[in-house]
PDB file of N, CA and C in Angstrom:
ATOM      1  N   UNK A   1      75.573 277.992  51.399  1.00  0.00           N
ATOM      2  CA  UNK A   1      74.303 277.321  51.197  1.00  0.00           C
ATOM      3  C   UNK A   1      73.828 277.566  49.763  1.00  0.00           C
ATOM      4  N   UNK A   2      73.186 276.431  49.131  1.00  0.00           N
ATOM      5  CA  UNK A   2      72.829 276.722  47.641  1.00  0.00           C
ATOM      6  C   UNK A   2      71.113 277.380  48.173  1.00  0.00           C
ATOM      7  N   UNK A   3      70.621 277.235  47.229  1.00  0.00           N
ATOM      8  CA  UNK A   3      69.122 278.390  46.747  1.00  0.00           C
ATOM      9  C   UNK A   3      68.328 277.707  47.356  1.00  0.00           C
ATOM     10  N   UNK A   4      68.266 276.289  46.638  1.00  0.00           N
ATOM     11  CA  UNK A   4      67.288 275.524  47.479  1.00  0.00           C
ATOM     12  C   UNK A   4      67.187 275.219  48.813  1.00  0.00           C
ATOM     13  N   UNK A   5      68.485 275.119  49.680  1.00  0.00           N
ATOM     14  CA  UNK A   5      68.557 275.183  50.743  1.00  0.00           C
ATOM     15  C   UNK A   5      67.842 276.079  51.717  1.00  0.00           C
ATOM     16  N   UNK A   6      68.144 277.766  50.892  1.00  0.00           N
ATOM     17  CA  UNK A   6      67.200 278.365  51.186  1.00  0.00           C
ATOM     18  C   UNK A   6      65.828 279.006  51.381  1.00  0.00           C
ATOM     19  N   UNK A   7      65.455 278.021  50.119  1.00  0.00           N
ATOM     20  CA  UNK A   7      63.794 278.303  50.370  1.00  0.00           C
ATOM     21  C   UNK A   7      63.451 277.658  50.862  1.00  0.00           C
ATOM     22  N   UNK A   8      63.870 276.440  51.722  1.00  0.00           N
ATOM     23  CA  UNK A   8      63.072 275.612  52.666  1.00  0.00           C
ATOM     24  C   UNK A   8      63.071 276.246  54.314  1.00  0.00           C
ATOM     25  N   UNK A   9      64.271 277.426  54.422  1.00  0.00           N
ATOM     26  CA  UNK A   9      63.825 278.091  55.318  1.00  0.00           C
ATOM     27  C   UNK A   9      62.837 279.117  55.817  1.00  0.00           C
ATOM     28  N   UNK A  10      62.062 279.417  56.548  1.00  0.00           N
ATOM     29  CA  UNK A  10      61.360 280.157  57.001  1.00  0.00           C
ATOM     30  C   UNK A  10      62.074 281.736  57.109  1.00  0.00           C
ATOM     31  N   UNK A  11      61.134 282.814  56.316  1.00  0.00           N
ATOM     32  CA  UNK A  11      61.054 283.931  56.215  1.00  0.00           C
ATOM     33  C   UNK A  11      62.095 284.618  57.720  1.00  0.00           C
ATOM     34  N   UNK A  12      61.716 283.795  58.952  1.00  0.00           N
ATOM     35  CA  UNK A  12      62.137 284.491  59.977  1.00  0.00           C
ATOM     36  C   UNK A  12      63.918 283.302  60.501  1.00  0.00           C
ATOM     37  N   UNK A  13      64.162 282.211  59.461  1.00  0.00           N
ATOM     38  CA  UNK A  13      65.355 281.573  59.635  1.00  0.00           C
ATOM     39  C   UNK A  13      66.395 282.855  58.533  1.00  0.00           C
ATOM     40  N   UNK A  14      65.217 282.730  57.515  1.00  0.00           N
ATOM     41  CA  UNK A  14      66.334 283.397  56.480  1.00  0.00           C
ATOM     42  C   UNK A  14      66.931 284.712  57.226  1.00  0.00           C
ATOM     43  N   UNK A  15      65.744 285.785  57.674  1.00  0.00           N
ATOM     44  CA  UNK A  15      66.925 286.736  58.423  1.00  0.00           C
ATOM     45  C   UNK A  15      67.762 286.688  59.384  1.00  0.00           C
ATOM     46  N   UNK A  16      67.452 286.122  60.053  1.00  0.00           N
ATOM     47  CA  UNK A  16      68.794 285.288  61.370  1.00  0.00           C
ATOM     48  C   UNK A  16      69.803 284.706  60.637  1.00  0.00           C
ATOM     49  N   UNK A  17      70.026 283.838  59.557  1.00  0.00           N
ATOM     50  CA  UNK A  17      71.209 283.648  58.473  1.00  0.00           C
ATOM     51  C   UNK A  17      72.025 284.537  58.205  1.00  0.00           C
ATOM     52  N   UNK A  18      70.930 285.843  57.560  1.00  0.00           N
ATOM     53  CA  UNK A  18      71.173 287.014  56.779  1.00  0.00           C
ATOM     54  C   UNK A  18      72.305 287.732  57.553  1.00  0.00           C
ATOM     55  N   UNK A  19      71.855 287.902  59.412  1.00  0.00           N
ATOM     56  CA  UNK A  19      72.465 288.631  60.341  1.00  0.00           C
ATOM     57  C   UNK A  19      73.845 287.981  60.411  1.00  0.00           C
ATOM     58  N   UNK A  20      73.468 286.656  60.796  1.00  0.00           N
ATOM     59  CA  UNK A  20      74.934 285.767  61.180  1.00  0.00           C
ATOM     60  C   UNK A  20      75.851 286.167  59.763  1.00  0.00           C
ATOM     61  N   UNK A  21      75.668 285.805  59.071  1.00  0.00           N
ATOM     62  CA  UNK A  21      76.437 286.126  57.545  1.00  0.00           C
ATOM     63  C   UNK A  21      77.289 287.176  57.532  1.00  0.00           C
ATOM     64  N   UNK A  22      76.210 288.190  57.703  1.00  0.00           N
ATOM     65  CA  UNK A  22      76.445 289.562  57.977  1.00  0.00           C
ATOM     66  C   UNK A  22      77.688 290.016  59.439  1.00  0.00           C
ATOM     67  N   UNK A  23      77.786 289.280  60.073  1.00  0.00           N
ATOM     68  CA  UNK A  23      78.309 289.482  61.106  1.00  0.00           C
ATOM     69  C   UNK A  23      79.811 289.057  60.663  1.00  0.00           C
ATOM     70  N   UNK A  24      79.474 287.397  60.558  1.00  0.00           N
ATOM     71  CA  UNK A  24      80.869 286.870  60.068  1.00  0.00           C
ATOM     72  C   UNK A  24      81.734 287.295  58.937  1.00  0.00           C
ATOM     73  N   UNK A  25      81.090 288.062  57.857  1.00  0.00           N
ATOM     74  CA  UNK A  25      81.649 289.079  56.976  1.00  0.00           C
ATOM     75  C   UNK A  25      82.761 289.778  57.414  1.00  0.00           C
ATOM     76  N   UNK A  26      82.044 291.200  58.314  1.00  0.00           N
ATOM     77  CA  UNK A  26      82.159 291.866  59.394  1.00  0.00           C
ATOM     78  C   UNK A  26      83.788 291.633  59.818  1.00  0.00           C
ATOM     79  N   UNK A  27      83.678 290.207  60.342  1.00  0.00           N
ATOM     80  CA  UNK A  27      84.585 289.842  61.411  1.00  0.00           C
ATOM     81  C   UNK A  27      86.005 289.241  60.560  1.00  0.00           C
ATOM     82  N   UNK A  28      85.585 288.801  59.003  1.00  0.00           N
ATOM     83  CA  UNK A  28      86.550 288.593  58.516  1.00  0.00           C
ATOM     84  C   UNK A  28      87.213 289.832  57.618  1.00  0.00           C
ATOM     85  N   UNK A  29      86.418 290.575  57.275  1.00  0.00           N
ATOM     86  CA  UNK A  29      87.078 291.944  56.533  1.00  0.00           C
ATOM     87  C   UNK A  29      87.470 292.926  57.587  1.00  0.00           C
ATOM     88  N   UNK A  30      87.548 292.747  58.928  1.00  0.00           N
ATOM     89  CA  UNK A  30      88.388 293.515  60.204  1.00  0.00           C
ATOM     90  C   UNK A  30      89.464 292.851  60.211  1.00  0.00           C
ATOM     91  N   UNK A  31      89.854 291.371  60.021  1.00  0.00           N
ATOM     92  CA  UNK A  31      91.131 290.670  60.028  1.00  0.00           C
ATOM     93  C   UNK A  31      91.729 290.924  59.129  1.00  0.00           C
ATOM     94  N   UNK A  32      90.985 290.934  57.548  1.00  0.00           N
ATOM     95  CA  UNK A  32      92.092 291.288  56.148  1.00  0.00           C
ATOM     96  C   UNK A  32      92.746 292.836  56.991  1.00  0.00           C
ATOM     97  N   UNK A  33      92.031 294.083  57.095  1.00  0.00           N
ATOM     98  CA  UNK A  33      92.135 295.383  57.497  1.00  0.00           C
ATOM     99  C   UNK A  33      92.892 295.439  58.553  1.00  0.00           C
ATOM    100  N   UNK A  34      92.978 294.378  59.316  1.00  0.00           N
ATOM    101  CA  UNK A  34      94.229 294.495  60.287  1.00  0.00           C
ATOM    102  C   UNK A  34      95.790 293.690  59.855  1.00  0.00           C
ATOM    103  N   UNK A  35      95.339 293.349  58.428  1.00  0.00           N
ATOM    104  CA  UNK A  35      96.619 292.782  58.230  1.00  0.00           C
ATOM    105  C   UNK A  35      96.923 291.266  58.034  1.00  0.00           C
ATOM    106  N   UNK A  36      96.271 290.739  58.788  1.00  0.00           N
ATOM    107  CA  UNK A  36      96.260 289.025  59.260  1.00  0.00           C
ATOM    108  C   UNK A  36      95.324 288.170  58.145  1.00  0.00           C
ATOM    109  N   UNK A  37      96.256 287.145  58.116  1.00  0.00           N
ATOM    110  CA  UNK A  37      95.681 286.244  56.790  1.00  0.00           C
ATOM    111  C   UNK A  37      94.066 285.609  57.350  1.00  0.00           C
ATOM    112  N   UNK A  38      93.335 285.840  56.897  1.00  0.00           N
ATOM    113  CA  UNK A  38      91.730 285.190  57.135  1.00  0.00           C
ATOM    114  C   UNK A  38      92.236 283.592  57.167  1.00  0.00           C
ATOM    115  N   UNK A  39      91.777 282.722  58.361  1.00  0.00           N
ATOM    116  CA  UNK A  39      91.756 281.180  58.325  1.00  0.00           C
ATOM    117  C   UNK A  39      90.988 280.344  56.730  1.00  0.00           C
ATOM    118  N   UNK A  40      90.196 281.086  55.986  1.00  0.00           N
ATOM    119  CA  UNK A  40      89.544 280.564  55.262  1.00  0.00           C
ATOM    120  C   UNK A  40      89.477 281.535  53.773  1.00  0.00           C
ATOM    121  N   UNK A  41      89.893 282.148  53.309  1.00  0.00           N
ATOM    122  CA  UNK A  41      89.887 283.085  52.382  1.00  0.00           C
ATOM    123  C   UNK A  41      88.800 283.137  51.603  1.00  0.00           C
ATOM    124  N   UNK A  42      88.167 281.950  51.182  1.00  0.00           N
ATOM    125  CA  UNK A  42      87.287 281.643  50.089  1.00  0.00           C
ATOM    126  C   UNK A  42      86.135 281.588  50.875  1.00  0.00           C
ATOM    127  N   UNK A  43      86.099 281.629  52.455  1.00  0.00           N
ATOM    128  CA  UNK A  43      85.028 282.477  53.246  1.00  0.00           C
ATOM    129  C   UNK A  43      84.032 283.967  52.602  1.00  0.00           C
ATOM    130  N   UNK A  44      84.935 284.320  52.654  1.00  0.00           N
ATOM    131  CA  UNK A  44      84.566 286.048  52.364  1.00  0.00           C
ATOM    132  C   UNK A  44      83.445 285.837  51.198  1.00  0.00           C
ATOM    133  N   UNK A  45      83.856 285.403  49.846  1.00  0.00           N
ATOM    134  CA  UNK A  45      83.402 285.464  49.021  1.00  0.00           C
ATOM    135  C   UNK A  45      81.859 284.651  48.345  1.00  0.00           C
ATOM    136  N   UNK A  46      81.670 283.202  49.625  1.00  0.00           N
ATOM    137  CA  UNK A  46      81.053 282.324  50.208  1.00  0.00           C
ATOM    138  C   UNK A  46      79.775 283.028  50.680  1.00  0.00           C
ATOM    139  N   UNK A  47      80.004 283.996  52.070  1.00  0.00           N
ATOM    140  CA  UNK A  47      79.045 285.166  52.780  1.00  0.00           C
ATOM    141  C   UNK A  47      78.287 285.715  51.614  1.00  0.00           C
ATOM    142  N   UNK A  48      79.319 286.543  50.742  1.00  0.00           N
ATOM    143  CA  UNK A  48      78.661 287.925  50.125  1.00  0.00           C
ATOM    144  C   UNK A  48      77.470 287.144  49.088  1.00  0.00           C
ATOM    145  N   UNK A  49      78.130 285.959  48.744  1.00  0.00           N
ATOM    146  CA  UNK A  49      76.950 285.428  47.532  1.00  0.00           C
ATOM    147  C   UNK A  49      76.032 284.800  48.383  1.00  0.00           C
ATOM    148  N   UNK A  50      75.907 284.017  49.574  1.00  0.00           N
ATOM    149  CA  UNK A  50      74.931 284.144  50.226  1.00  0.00           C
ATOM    150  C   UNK A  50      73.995 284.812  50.497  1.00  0.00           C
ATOM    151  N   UNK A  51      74.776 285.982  51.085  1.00  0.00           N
ATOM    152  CA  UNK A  51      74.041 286.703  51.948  1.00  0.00           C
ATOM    153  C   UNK A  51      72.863 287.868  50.036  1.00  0.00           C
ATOM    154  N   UNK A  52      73.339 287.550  49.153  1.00  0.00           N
ATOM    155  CA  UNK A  52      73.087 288.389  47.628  1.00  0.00           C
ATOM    156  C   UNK A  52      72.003 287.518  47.572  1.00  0.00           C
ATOM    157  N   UNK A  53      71.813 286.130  47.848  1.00  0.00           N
ATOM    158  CA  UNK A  53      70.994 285.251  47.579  1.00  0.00           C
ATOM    159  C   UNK A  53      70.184 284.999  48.358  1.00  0.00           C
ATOM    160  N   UNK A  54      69.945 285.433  49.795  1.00  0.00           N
ATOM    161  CA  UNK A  54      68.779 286.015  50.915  1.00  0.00           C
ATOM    162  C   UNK A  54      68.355 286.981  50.419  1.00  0.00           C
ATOM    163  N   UNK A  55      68.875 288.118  50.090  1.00  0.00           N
ATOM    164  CA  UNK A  55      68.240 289.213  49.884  1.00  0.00           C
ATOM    165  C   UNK A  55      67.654 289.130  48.257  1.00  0.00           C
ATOM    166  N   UNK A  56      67.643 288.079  47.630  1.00  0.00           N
ATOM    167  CA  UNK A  56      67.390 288.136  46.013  1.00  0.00           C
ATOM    168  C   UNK A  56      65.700 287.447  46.741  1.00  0.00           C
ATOM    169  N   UNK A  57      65.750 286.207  47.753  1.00  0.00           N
ATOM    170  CA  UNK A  57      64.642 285.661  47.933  1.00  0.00           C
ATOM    171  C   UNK A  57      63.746 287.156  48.904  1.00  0.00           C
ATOM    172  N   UNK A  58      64.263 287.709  49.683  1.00  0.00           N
ATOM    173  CA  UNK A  58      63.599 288.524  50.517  1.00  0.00           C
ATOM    174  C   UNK A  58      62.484 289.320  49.331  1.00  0.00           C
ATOM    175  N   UNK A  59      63.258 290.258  48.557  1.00  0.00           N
ATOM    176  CA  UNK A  59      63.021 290.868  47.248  1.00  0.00           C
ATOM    177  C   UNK A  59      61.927 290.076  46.606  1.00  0.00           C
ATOM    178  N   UNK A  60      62.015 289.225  45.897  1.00  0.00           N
ATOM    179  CA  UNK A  60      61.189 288.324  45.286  1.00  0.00           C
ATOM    180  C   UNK A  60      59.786 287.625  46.435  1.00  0.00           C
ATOM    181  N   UNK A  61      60.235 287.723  47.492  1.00  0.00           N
ATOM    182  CA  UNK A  61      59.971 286.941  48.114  1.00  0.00           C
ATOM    183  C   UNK A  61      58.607 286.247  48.062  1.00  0.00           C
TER     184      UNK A  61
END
C-alpha cells in the first residue's frame, strides 16, 4: 500500500493492517528459516516497508 492509501484509513484500520502485516511477515520468514522458497519473495520486503510506514504515521500521527 502507498502513504496515501494509508491516511485515508482510520487510526483503528491502520492497526489491524499493522497486525495482519505483522503476522504475514512472521509466516513468511518461518518458511525462508525452514528452508522453502517463499511463493512471493518480493513479499517480505513489501510488509517491512509497510508495516515502517504505519508506524512512521502512528509516530507522527
Amino acid at each position: 500500500m502507498n502513504f496515501k492509501e494509508l491516511l485515508e484509513l482510520t487510526p483503528e484500520q491502520r492497526e489491524e493492517k499493522r497486525r495482519e502485516l505483522e503476522l504475514e511477515l512472521m509466516k513468511e520468514r518461518a518458511q525462508i528459516a525452514a528452508g522453502t522458497s517463499p511463493k512471493n519473495p518480493g513479499l517480505v520486503r513489501e510488509h517491512k516497508r509497510t508495516i515502517a510506514r504505519l508506524n512512521t504515521l502512528e509516530k507522527n500521527g
